[in-house]
Protein backbone atom coordinates (compact mmCIF):
# COMPACT_ATOMS: atom_id res chain seq x y z
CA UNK A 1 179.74 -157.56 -143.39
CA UNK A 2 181.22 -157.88 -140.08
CA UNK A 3 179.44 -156.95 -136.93
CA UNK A 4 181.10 -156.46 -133.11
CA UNK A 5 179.02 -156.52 -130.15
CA UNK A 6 180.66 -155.41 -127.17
CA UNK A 7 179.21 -156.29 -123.68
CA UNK A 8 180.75 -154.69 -120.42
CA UNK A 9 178.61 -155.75 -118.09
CA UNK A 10 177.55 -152.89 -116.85
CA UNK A 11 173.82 -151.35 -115.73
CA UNK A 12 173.50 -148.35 -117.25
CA UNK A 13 169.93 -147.93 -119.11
CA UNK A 14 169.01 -151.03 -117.96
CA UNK A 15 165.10 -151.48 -116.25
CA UNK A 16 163.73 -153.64 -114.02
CA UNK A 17 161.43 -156.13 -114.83
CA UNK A 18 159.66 -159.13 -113.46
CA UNK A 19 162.81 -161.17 -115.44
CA UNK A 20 164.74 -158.94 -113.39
CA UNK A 21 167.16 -156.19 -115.08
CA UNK A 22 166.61 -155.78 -118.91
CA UNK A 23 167.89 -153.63 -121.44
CA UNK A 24 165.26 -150.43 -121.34
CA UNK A 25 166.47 -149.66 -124.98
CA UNK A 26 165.08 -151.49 -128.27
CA UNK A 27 168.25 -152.43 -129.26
CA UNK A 28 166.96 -155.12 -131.43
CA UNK A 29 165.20 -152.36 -133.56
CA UNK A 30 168.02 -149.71 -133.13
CA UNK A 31 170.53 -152.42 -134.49
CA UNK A 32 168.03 -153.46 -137.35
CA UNK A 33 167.61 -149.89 -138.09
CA UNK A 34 171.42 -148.97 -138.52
CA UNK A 35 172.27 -152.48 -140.29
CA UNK A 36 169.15 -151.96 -142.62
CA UNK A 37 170.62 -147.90 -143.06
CA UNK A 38 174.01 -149.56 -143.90
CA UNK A 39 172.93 -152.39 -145.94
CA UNK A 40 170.78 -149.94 -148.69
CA UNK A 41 173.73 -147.26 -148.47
CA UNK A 42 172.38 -144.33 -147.22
């Protein structure tokens, strides 16, 4: 299996946080989700 991350750089959907800006989407769990979705075949 093969997966591509693209990253543009850009802000959109991003928060601010003590860290400074962060992702404000799970995209840890959305990308488990979708690879776990994929993986079973459904």
């Amino acid at each position: 299996m093969r997966v591509h991350v693209t990253y543009t750089g850009g802000t959109i959907g991003m928060i601010d946080s003590p860290h400074g800006l962060v992702p404000g989407a799970d995209l840890e769990g959305w990308l488990g989700t979708l690879l776990g979705e994929s993986a079973s075949g459904q």
